[in-house]
C-alpha atoms as a PDB file:
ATOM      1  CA  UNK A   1      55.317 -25.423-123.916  1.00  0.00           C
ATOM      2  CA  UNK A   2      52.043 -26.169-122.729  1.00  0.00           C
ATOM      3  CA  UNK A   3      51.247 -28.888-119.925  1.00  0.00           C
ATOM      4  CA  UNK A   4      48.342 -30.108-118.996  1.00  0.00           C
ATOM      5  CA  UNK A   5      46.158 -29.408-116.082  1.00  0.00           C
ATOM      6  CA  UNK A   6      46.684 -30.781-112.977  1.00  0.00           C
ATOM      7  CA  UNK A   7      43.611 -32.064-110.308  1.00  0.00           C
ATOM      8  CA  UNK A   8      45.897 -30.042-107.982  1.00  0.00           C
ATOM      9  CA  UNK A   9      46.161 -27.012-110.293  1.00  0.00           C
ATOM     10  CA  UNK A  10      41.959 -27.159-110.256  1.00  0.00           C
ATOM     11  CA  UNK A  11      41.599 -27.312-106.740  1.00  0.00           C
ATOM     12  CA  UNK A  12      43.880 -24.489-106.362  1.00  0.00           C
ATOM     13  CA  UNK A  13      42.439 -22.063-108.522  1.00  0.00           C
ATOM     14  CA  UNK A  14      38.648 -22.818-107.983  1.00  0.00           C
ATOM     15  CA  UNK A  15      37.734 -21.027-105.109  1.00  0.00           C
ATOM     16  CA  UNK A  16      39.545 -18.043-106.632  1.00  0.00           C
ATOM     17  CA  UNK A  17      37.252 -15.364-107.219  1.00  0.00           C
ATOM     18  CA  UNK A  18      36.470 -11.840-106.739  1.00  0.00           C
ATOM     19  CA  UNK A  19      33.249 -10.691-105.296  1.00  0.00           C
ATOM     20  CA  UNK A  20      32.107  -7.134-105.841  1.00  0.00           C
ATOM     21  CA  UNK A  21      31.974  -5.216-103.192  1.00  0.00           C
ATOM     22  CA  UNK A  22      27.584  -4.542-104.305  1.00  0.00           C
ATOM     23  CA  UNK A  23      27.541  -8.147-103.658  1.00  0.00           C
ATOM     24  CA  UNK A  24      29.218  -8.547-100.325  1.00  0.00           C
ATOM     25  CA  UNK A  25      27.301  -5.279 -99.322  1.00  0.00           C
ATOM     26  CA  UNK A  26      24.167  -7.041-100.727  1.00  0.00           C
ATOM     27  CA  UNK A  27      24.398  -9.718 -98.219  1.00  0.00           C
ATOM     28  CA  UNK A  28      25.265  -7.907 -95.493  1.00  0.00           C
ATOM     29  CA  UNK A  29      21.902  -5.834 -95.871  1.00  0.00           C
ATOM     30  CA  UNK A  30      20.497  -9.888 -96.223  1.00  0.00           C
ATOM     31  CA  UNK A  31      21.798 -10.528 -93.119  1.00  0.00           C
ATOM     32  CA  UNK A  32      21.003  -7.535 -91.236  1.00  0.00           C
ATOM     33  CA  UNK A  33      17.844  -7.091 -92.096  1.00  0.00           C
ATOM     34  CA  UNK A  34      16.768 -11.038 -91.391  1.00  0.00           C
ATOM     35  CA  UNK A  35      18.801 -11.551 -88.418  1.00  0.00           C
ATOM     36  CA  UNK A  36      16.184 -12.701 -85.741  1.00  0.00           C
ATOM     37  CA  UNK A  37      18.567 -13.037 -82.786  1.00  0.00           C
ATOM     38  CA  UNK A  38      20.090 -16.172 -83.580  1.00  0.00           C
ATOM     39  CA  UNK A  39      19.982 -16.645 -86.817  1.00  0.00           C
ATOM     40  CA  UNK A  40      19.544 -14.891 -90.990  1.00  0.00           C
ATOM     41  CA  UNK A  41      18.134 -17.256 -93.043  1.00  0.00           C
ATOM     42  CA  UNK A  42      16.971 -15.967 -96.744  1.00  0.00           C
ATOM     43  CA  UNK A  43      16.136 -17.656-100.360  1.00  0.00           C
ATOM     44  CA  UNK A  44      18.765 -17.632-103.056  1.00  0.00           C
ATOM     45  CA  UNK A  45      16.080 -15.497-105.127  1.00  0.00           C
ATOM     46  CA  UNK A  46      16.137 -13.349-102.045  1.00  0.00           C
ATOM     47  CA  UNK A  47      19.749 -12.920-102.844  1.00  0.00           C
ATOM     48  CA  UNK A  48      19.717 -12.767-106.848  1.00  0.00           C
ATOM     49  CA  UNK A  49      17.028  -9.489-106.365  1.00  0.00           C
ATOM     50  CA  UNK A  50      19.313  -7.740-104.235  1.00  0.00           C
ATOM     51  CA  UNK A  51      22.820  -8.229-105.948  1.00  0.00           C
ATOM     52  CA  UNK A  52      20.248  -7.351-109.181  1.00  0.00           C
ATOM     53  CA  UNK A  53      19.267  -4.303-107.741  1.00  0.00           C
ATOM     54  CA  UNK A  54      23.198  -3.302-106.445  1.00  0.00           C
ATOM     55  CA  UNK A  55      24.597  -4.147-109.689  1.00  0.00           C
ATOM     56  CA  UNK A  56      22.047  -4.743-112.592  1.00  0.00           C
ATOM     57  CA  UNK A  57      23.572  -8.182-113.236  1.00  0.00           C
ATOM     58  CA  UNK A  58      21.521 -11.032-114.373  1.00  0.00           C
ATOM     59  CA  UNK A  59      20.803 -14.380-112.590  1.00  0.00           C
ATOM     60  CA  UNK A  60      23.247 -16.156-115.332  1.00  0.00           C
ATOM     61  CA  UNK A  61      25.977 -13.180-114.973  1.00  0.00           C
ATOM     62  CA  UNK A  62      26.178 -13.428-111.249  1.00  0.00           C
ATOM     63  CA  UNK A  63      26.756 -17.455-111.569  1.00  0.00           C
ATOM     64  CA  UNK A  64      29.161 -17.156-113.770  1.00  0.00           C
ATOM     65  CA  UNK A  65      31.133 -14.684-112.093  1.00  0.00           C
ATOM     66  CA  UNK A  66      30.634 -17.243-109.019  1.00  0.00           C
ATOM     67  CA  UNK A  67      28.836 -14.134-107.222  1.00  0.00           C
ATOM     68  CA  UNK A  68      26.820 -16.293-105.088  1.00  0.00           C
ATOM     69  CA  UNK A  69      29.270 -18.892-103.888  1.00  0.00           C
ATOM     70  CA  UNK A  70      30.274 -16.481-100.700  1.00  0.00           C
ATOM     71  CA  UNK A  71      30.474 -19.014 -98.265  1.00  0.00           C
ATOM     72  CA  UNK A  72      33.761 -19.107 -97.651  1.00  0.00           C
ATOM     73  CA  UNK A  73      34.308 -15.266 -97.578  1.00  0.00           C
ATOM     74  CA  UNK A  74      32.088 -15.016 -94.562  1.00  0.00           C
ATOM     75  CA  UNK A  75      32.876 -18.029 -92.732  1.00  0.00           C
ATOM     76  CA  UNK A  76      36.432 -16.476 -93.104  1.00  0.00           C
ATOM     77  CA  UNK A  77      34.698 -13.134 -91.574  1.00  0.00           C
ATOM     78  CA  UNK A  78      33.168 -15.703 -88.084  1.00  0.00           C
ATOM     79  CA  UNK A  79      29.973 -17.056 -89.676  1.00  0.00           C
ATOM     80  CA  UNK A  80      28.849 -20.371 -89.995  1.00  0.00           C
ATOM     81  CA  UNK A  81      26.858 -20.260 -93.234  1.00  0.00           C
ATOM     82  CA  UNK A  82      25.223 -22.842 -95.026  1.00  0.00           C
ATOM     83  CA  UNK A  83      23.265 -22.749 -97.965  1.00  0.00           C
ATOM     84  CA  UNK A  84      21.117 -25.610 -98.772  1.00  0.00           C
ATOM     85  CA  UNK A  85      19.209 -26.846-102.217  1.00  0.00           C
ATOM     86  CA  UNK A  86      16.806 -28.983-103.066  1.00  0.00           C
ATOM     87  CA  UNK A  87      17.556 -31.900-104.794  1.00  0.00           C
ATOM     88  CA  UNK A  88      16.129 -32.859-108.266  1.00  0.00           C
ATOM     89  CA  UNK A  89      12.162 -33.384-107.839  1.00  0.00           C
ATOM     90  CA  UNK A  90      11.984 -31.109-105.065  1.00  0.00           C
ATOM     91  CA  UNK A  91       9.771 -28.204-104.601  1.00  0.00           C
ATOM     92  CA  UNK A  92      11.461 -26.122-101.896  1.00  0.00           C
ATOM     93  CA  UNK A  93      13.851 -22.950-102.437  1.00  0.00           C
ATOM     94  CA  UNK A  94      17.441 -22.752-102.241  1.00  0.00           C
ATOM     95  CA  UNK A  95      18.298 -20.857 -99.088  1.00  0.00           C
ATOM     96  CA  UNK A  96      21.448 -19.910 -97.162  1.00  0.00           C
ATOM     97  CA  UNK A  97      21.068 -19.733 -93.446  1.00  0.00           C
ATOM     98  CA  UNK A  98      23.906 -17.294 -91.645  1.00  0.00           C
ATOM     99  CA  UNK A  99      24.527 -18.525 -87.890  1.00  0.00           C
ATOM    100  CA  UNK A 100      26.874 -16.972 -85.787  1.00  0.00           C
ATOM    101  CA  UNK A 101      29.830 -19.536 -85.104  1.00  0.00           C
END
C-alpha cells in the first residue's frame, strides 16, 4: 500500500546526498588555493569551472545531483561556511566564503 509523504519524511531525506569525491576534491583545491590567512572566499562560477573540469558535468547536472549544496559536509569537517546569493534584481555573484570555526 502506498502512503503518502510525510513533512517529516521530506526533511529527513533532503539533505541526503552523495557528493563525488571530484567535487569535494574540487573544493578543497577552492579552498586551498584562496585561503588568505583567515579566510577562502570564491564565486559559485568559481566552483561550477572546477567541479566542470574534475568531472565534465554541466552547471544543470551538478544542481541536480545537489553537487554544490556542500555546506553541511564541511561544516561537519570544522568549517564555518556560508554561501551567500543575491537576491532577485541584484547584480553581484553568488559566493561561498570558508572561515575556520
Amino acid at each position: 500500500m502506498v502512503t503518502p509523504i510525510g513533512p517529516d519524511d521530506v526533511v529527513a531525506n533532503r539533505g541526503v546526498t552523495t557528493i563525488p569525491q571530484a567535487v569535494i576534491l574540487a573544493f578543497n583545491r577552492l579552498i586551498e588555493g584562496r585561503w588568505d590567512g583567515v579566510q577562502a572566499r570564491f564565486t559559485r562560477s568559481d566552483a561550477v569551472g572546477a567541479i566542470w573540469a574534475a568531472t565534465g558535468l554541466c552547471e544543470q547536472e551538478m544542481l541536480h545531483a545537489r553537487h554544490l549544496d556542500i555546506e553541511p559536509l564541511y561544516r561537519d569537517a570544522g568549517w564555518k561556511v556560508t554561501y551567500e546569493a543575491p537576491e532577485i534584481g541584484e547584480t553581484w555573484e553568488a559566493h561561498y566564503v570558508f572561515e575556520v570555526r
